[in-house]
C-alpha atoms as a PDB file:
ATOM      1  CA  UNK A   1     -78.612 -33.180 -19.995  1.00  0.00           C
ATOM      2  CA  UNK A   2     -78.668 -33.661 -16.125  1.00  0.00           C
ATOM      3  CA  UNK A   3     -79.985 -30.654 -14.481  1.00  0.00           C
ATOM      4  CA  UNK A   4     -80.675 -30.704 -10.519  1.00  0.00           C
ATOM      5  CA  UNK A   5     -83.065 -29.519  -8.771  1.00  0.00           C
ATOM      6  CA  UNK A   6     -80.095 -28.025  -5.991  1.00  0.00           C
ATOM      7  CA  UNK A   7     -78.071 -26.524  -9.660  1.00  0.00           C
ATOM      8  CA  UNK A   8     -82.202 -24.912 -10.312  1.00  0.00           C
ATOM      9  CA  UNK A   9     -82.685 -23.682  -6.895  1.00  0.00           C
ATOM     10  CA  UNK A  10     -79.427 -22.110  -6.912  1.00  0.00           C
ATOM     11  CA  UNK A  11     -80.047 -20.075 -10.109  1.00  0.00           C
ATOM     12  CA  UNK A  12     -83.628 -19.149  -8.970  1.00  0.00           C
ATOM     13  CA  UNK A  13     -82.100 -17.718  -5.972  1.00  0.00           C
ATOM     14  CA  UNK A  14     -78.828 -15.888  -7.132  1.00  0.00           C
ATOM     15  CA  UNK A  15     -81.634 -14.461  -9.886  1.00  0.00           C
ATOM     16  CA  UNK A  16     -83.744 -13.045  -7.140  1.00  0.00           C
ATOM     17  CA  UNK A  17     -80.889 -11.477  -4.943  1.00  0.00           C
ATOM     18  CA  UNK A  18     -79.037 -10.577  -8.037  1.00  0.00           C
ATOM     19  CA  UNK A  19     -76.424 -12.252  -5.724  1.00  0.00           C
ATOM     20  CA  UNK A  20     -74.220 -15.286  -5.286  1.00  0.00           C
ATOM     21  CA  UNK A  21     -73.123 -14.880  -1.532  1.00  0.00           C
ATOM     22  CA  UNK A  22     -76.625 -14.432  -0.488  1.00  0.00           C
ATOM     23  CA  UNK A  23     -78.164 -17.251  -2.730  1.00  0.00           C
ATOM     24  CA  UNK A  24     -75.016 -19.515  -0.741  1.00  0.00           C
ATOM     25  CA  UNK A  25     -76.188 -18.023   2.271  1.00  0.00           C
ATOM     26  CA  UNK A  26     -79.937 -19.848   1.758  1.00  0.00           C
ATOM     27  CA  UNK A  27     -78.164 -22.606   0.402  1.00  0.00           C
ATOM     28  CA  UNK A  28     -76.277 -23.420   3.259  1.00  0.00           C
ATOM     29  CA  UNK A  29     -72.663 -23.654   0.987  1.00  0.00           C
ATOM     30  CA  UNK A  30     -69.534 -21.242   0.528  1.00  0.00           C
ATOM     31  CA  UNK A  31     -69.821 -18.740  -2.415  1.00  0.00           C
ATOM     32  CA  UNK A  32     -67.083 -20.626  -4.264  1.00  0.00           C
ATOM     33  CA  UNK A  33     -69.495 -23.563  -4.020  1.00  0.00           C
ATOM     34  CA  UNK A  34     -72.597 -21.360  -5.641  1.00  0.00           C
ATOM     35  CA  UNK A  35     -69.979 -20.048  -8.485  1.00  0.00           C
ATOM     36  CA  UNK A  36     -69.281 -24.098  -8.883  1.00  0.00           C
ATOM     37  CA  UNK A  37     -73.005 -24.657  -9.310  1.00  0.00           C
ATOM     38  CA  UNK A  38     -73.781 -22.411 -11.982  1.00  0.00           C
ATOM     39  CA  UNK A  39     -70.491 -23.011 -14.209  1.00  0.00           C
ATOM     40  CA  UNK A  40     -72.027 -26.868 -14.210  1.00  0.00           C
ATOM     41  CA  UNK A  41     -75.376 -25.320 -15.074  1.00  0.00           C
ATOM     42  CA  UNK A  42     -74.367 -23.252 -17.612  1.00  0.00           C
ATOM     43  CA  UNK A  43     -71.886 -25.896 -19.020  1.00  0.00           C
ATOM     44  CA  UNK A  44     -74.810 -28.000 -19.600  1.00  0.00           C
ATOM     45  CA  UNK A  45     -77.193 -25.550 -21.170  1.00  0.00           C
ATOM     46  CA  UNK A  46     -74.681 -24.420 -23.184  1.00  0.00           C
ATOM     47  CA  UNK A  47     -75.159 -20.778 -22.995  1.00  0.00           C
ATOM     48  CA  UNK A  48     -74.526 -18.416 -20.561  1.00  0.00           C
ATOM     49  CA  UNK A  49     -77.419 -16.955 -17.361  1.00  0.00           C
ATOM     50  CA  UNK A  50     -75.744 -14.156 -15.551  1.00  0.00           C
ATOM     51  CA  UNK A  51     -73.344 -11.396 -16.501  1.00  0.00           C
ATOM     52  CA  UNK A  52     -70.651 -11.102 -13.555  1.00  0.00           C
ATOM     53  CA  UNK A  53     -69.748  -7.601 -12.297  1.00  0.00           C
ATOM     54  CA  UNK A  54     -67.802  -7.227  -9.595  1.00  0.00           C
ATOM     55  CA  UNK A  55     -70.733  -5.791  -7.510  1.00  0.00           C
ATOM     56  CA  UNK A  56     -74.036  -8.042  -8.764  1.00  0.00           C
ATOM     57  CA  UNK A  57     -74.820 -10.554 -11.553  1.00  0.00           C
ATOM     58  CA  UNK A  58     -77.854  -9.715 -13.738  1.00  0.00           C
ATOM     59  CA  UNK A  59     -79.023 -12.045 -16.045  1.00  0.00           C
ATOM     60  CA  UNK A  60     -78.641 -12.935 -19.664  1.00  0.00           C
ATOM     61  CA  UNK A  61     -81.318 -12.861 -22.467  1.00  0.00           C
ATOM     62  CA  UNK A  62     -81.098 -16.012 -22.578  1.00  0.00           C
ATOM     63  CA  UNK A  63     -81.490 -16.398 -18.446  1.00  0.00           C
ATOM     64  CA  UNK A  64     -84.387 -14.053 -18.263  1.00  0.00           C
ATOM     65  CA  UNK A  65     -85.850 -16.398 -20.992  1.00  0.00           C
ATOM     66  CA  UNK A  66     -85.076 -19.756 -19.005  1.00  0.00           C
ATOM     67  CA  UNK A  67     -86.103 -17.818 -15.492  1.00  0.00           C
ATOM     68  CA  UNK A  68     -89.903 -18.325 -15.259  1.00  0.00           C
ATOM     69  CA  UNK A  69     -89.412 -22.189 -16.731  1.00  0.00           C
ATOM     70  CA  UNK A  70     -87.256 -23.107 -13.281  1.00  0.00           C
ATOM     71  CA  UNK A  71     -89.405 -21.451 -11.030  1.00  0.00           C
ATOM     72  CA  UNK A  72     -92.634 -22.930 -12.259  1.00  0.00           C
ATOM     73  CA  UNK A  73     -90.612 -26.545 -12.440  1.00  0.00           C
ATOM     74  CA  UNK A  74     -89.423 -25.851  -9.028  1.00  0.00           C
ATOM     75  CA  UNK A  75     -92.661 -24.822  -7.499  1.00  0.00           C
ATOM     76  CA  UNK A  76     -94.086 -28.171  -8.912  1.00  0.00           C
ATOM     77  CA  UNK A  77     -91.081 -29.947  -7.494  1.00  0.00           C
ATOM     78  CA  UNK A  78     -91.549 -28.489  -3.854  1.00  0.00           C
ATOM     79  CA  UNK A  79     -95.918 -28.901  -4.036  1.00  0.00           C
ATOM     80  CA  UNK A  80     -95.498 -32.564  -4.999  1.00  0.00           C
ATOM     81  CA  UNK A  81     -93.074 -33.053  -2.033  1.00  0.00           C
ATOM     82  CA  UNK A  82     -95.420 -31.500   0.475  1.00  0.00           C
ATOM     83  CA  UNK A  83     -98.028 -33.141  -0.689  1.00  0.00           C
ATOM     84  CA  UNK A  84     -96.585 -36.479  -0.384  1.00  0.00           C
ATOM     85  CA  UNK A  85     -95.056 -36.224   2.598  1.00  0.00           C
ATOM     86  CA  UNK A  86     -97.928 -35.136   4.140  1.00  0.00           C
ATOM     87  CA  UNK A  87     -99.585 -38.275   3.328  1.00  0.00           C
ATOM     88  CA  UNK A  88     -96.541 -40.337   4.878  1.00  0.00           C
ATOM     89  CA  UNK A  89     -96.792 -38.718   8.315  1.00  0.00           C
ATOM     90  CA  UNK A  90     -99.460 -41.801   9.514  1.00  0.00           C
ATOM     91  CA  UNK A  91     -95.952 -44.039   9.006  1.00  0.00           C
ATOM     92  CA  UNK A  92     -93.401 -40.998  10.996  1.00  0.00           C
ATOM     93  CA  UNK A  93     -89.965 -41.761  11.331  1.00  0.00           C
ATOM     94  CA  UNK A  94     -86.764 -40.424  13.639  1.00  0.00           C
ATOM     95  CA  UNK A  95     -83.740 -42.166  13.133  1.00  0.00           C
ATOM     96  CA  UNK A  96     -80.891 -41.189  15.769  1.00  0.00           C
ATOM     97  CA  UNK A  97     -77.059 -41.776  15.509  1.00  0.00           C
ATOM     98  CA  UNK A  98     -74.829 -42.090  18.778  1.00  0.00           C
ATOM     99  CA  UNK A  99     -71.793 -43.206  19.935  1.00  0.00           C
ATOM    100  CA  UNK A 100     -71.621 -46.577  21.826  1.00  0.00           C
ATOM    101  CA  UNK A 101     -71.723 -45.459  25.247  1.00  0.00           C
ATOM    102  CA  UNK A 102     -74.865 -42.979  25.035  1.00  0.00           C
ATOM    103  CA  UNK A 103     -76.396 -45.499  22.436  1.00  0.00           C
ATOM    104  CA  UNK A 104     -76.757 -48.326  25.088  1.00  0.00           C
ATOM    105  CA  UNK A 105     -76.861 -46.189  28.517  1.00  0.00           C
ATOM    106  CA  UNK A 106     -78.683 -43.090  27.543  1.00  0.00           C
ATOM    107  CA  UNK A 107     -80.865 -43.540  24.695  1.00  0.00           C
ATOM    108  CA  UNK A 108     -82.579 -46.803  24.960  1.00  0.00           C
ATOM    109  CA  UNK A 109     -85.100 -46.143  28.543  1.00  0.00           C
ATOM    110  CA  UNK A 110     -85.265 -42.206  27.140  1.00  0.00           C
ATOM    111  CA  UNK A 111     -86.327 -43.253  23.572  1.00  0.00           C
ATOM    112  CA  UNK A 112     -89.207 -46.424  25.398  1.00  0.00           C
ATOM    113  CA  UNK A 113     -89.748 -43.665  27.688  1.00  0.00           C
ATOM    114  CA  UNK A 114     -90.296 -41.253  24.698  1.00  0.00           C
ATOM    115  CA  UNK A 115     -92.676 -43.973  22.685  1.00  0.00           C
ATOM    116  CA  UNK A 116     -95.483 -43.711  25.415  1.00  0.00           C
ATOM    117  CA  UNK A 117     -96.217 -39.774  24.475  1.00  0.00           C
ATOM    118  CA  UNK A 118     -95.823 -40.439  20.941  1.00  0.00           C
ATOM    119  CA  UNK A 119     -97.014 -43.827  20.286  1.00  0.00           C
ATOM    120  CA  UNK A 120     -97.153 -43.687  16.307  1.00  0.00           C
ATOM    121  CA  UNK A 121     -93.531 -42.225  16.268  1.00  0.00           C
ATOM    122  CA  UNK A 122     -91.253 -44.941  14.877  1.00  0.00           C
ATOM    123  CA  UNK A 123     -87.627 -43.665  16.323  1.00  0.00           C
ATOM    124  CA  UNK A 124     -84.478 -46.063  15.216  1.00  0.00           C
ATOM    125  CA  UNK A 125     -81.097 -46.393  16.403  1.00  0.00           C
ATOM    126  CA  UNK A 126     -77.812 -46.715  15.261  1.00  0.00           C
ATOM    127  CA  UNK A 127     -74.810 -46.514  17.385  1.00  0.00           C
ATOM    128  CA  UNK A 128     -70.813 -45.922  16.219  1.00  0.00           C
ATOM    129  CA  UNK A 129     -67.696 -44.115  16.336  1.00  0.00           C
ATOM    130  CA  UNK A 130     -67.700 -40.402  16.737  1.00  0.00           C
ATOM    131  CA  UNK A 131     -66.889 -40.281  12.765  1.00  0.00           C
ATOM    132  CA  UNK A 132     -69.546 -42.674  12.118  1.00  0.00           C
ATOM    133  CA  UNK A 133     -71.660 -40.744  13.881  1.00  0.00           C
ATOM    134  CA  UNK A 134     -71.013 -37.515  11.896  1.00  0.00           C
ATOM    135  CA  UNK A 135     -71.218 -39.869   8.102  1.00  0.00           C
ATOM    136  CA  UNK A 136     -74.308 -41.271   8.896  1.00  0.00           C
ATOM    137  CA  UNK A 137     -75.886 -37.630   9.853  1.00  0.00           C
ATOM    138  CA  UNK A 138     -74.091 -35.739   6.549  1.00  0.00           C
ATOM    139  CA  UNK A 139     -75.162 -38.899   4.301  1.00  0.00           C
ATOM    140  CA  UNK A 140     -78.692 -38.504   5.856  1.00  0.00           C
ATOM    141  CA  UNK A 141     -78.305 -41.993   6.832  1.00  0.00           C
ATOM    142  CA  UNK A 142     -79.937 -40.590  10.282  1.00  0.00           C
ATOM    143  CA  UNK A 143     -81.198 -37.241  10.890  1.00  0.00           C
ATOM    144  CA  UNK A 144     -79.402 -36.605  14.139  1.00  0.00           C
ATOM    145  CA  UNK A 145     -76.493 -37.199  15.607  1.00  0.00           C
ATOM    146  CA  UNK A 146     -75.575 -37.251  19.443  1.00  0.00           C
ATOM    147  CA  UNK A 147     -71.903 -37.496  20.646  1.00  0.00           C
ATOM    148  CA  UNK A 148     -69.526 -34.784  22.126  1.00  0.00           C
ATOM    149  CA  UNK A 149     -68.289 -33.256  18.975  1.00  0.00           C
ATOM    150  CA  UNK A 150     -65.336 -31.439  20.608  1.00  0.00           C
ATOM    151  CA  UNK A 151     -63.514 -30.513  17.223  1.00  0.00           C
ATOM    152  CA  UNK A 152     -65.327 -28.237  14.821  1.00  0.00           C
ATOM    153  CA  UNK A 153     -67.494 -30.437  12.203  1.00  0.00           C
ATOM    154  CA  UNK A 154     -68.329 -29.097   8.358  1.00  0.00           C
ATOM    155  CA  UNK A 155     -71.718 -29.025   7.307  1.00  0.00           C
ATOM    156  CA  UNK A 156     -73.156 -29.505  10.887  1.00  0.00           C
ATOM    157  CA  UNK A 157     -75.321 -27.407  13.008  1.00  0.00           C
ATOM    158  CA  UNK A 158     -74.274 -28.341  16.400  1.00  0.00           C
ATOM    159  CA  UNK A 159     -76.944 -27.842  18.980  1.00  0.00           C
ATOM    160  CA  UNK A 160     -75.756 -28.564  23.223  1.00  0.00           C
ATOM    161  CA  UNK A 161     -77.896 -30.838  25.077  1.00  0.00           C
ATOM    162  CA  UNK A 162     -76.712 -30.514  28.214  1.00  0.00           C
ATOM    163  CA  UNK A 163     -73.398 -29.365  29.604  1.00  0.00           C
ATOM    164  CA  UNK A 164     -71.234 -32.470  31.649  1.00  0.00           C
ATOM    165  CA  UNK A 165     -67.769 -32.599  32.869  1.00  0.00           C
ATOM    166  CA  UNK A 166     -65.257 -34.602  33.653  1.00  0.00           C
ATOM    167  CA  UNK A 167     -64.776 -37.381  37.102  1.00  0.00           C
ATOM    168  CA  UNK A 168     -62.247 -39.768  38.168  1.00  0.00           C
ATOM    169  CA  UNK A 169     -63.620 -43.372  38.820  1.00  0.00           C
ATOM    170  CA  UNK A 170     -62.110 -45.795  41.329  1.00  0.00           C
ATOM    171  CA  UNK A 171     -62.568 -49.505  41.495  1.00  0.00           C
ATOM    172  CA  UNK A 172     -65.511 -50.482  44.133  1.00  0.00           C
ATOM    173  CA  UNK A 173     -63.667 -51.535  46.996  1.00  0.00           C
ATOM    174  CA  UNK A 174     -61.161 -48.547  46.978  1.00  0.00           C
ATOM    175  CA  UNK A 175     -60.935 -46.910  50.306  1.00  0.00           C
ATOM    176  CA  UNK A 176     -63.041 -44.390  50.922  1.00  0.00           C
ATOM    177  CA  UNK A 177     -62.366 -40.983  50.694  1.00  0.00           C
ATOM    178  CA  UNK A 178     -62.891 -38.272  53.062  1.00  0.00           C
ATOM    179  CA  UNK A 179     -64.843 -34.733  52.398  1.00  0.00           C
ATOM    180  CA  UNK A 180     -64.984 -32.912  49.818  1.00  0.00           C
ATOM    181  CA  UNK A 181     -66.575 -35.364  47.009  1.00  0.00           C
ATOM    182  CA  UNK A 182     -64.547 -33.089  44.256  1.00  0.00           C
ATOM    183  CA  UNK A 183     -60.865 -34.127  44.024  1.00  0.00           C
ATOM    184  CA  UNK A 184     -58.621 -31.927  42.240  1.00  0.00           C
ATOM    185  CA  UNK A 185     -56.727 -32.809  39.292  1.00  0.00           C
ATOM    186  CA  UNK A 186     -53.458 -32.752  41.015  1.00  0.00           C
ATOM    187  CA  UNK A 187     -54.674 -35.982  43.001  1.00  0.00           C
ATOM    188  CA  UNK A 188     -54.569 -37.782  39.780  1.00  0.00           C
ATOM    189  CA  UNK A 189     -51.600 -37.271  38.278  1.00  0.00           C
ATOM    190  CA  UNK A 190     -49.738 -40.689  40.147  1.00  0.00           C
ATOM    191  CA  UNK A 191     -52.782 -42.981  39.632  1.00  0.00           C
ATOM    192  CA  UNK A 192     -52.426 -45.909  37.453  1.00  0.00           C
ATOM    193  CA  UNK A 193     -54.976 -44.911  34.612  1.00  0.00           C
ATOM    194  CA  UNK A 194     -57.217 -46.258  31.904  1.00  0.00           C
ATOM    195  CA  UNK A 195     -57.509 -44.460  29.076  1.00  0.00           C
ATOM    196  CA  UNK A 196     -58.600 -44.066  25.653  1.00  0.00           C
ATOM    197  CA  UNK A 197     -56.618 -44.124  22.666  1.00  0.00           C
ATOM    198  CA  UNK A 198     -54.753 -40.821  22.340  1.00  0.00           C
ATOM    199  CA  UNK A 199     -56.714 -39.814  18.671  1.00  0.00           C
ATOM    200  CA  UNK A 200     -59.759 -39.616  20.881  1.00  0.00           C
ATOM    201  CA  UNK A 201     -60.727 -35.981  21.238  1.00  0.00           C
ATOM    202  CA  UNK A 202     -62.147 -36.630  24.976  1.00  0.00           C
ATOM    203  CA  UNK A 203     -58.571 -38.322  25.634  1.00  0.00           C
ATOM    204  CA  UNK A 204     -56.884 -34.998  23.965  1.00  0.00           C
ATOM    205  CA  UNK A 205     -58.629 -33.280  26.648  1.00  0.00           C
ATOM    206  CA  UNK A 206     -58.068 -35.228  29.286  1.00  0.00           C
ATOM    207  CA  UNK A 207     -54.362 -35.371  28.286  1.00  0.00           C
ATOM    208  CA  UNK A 208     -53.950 -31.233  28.318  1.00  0.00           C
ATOM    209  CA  UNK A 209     -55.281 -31.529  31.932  1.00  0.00           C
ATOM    210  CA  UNK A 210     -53.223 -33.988  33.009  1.00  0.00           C
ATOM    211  CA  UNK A 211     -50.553 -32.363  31.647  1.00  0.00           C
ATOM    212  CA  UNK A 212     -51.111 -29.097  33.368  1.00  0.00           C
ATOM    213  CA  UNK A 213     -50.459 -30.685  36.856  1.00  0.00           C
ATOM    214  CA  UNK A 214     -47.400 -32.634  35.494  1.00  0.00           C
ATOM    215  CA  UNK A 215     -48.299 -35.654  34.071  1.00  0.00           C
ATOM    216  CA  UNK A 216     -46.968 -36.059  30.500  1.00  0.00           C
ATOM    217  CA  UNK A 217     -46.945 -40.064  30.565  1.00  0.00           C
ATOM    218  CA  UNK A 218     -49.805 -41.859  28.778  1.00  0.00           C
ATOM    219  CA  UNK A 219     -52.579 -43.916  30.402  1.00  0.00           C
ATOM    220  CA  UNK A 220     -50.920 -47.521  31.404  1.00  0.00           C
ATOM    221  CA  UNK A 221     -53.883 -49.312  29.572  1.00  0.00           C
ATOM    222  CA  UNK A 222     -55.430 -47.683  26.703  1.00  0.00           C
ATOM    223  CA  UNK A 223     -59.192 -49.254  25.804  1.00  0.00           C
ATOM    224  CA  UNK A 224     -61.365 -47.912  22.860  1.00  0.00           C
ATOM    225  CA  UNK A 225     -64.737 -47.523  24.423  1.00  0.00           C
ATOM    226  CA  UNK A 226     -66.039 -45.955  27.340  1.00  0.00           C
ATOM    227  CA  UNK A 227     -67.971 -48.818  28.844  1.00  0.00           C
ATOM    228  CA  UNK A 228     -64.894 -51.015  28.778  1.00  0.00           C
ATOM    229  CA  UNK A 229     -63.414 -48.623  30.914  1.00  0.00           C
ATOM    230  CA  UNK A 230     -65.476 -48.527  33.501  1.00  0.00           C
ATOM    231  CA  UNK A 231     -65.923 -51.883  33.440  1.00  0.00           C
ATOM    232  CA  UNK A 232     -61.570 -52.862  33.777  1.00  0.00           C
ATOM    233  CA  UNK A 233     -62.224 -50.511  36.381  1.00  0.00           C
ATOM    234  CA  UNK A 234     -64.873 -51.952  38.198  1.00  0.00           C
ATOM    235  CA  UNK A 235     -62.515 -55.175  38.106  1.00  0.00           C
ATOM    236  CA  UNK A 236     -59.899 -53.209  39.514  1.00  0.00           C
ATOM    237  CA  UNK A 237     -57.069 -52.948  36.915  1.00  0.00           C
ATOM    238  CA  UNK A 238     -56.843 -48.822  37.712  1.00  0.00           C
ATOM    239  CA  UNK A 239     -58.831 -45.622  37.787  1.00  0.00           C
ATOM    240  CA  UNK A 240     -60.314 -43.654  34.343  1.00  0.00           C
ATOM    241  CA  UNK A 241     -60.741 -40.246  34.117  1.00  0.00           C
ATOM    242  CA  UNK A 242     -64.302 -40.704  32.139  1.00  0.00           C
ATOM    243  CA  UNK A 243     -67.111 -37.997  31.414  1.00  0.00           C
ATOM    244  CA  UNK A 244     -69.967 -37.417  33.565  1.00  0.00           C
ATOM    245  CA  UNK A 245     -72.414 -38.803  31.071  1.00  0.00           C
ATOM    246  CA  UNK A 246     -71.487 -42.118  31.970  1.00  0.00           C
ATOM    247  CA  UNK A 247     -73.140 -41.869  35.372  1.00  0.00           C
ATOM    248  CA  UNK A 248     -75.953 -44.557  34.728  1.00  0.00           C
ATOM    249  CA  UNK A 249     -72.732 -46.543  33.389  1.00  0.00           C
ATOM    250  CA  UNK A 250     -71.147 -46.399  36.463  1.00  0.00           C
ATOM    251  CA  UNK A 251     -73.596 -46.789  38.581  1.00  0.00           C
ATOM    252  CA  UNK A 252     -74.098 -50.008  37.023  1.00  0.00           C
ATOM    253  CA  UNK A 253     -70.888 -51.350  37.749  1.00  0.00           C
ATOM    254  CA  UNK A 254     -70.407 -50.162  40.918  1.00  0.00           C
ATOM    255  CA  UNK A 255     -67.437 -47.690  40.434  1.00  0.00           C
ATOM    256  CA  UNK A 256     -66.882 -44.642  42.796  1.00  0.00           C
ATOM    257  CA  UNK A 257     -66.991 -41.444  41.059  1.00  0.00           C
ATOM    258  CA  UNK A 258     -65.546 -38.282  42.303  1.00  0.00           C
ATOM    259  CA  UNK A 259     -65.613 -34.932  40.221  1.00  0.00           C
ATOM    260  CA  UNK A 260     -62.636 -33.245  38.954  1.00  0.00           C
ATOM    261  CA  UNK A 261     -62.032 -29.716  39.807  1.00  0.00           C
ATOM    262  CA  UNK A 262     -59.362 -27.311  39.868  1.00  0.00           C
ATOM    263  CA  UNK A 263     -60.392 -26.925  37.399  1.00  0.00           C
ATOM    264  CA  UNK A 264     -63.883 -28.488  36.710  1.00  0.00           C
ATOM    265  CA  UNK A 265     -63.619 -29.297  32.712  1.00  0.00           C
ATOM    266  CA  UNK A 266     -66.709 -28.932  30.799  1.00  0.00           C
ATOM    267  CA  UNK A 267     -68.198 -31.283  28.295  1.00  0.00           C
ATOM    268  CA  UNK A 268     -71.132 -30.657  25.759  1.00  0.00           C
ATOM    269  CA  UNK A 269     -73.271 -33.685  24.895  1.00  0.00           C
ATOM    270  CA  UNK A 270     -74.221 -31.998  21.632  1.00  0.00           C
ATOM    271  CA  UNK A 271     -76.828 -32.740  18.879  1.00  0.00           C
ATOM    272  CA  UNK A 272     -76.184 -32.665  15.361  1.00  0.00           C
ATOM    273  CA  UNK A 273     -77.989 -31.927  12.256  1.00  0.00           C
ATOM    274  CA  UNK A 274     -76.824 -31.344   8.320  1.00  0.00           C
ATOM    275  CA  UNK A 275     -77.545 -27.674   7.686  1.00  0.00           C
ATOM    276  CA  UNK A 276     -79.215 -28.826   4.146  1.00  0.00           C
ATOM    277  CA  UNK A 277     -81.978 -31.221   5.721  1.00  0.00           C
ATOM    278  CA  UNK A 278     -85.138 -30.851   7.035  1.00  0.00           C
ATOM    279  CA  UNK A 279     -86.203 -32.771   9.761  1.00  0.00           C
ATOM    280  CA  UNK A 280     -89.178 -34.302  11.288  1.00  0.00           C
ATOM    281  CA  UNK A 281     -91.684 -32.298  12.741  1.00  0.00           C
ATOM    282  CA  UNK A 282     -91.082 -34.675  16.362  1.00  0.00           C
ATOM    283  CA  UNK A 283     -87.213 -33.644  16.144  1.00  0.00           C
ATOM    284  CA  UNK A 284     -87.228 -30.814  18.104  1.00  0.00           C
ATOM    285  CA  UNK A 285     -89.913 -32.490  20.443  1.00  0.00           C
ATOM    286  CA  UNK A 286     -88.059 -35.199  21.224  1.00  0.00           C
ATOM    287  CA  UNK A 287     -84.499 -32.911  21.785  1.00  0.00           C
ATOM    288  CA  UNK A 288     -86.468 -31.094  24.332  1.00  0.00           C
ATOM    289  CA  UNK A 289     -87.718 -33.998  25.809  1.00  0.00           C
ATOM    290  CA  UNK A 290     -84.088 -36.253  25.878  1.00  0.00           C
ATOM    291  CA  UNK A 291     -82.567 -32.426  27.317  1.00  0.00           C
ATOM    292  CA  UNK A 292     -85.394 -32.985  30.318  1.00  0.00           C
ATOM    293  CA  UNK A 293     -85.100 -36.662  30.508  1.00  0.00           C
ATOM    294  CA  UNK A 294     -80.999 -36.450  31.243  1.00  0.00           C
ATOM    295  CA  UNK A 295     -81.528 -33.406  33.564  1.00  0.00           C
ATOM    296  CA  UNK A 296     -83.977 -35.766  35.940  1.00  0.00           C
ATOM    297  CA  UNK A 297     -80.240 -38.460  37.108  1.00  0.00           C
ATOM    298  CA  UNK A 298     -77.883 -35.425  36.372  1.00  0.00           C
ATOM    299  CA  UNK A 299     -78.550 -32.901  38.354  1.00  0.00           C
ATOM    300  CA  UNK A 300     -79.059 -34.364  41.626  1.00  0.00           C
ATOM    301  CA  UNK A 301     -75.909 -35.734  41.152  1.00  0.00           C
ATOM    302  CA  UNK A 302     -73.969 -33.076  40.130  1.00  0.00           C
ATOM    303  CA  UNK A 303     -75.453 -31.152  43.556  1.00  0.00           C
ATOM    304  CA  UNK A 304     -74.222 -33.628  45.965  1.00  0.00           C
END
């Protein structure tokens, strides 16, 4: 016999409520997924735990029996837990996911700059694609993830950081332009342009707004990461329409940046967490702190 602690919880809690939807509710998984949970259960008992109506479950003789058994196990369970990971928080742990760009420009001064309020805070790194990204933080791999999750992910709470947009960069020694800063998107539409490949949901969106104002071609150089970008830019090869969270980027390579408008595009950097873990006590510290730490460059640009 395998039983799980999840497969015990579940019957504990659809024993309470007298209730699958709202045991899946506290679960954090559909009601299909609950019914899943207890057919395994009861497979492996070998005997039934609830009668089904179409209104509530009760339970069987036999549940009522095997009731006070899984609470008492799971009470043990969840005390033994505590216990223990109270006596790991002298060693505390934070271990981030990002994609490339916000892994190397963002993330690295905020997380030093981080380490000097919380000294024994041990925060790691790991940087990938957008899907990586979202593996690592369902496999618990890391226990957040930062990216702009345009498209809807399963599983994930999605918490916004701070709300960007979208610019146009120009190579360094481009000429000038005059007042206003903003340039509509109209003013784009002819430019040769570095892009990113067209599965890219920031490229989708960049696409639909290009396409408003008549462009349907694709970019004339298609890159796969943000940084190269600005950097074929910098070396003059074209412009990039690029988000505004690669301002510390750009400034690095000594692009010209000039936000879009008509219309201004917005663009969540978002935080991610899987709806079934528990994090860190210095999680929601340190989201509060990185939300702070990217205001301080991004808003006095953004006011110019």
């Amino acid at each position: 016999m395998n039983v799980s602690s999840r497969q015990l919880k579940a019957f504990v809690l659809a024993a309470r409520h007298q209730s699958f939807s709202r045991a899946a509710e506290q679960l954090f998984i559909t009601q299909p997924g609950m019914s899943m949970l207890m057919r395994e259960l009861e497979g492996q008992l070998g005997f039934r735990l609830f009668d089904r109506t179409t209104r509530k479950v009760a339970l069987t003789q036999l549940g009522s029996r095997l009731l006070p058994v899984a609470e008492r196990s799971l009470l043990e369970f969840e005390t033994a837990a505590s216990v223990i990971g109270r006596s790991a928080t002298a060693n505390r742990h934070l271990a981030i996911g990002a994609t490339p760009l916000i892994a190397s420009r963002l993330l690295p001064s905020a997380i030093a700059k981080y380490a000097t309020r919380t000294p024994k805070l041990k925060i790691s790194l790991r940087d990938g694609e957008l899907s990586s990204v979202i593996a690592m933080t369902l496999s618990g791999q890391t226990d957040i993830g930062l990216g702009c999750f345009i498209a809807p992910v399963t599983g994930v709470r999605r918490v916004a950081l701070y709300r960007f947009s979208l610019m146009l960069i120009d190579p360094p020694d481009a000429p000038p332009r005059r007042s206003p800063r903003w340039l509509p998107w109209q003013e784009v539409k002819d430019r040769c342009l570095i892009g990113l490949p067209p599965d890219n949901p920031i490229q989708q969106l960049i696409d639909r707004n290009l396409q408003r104002v008549g462009r349907r071609a694709p970019p004339d150089m298609v890159l796969s990461y943000l940084e190269t970008q600005i950097a074929m830019v910098a070396a003059g090869a074209g412009s990039a329409v690029v988000p505004t969270f690669t301002i510390p980027a750009c400034r690095a390579f000594g692009v010209a940046m000039h936000p879009l408008t008509e219309p201004a595009v917005p663009l969540d950097l978002c935080q991610i967490i899987y709806r079934g873990r528990k994090l860190p006590a210095e999680a929601d510290d340190f989201r509060e702190f990185f939300k702070s730490y990217i205001a301080e460059w991004a808003q006095p640009w953004s006011k110019n």
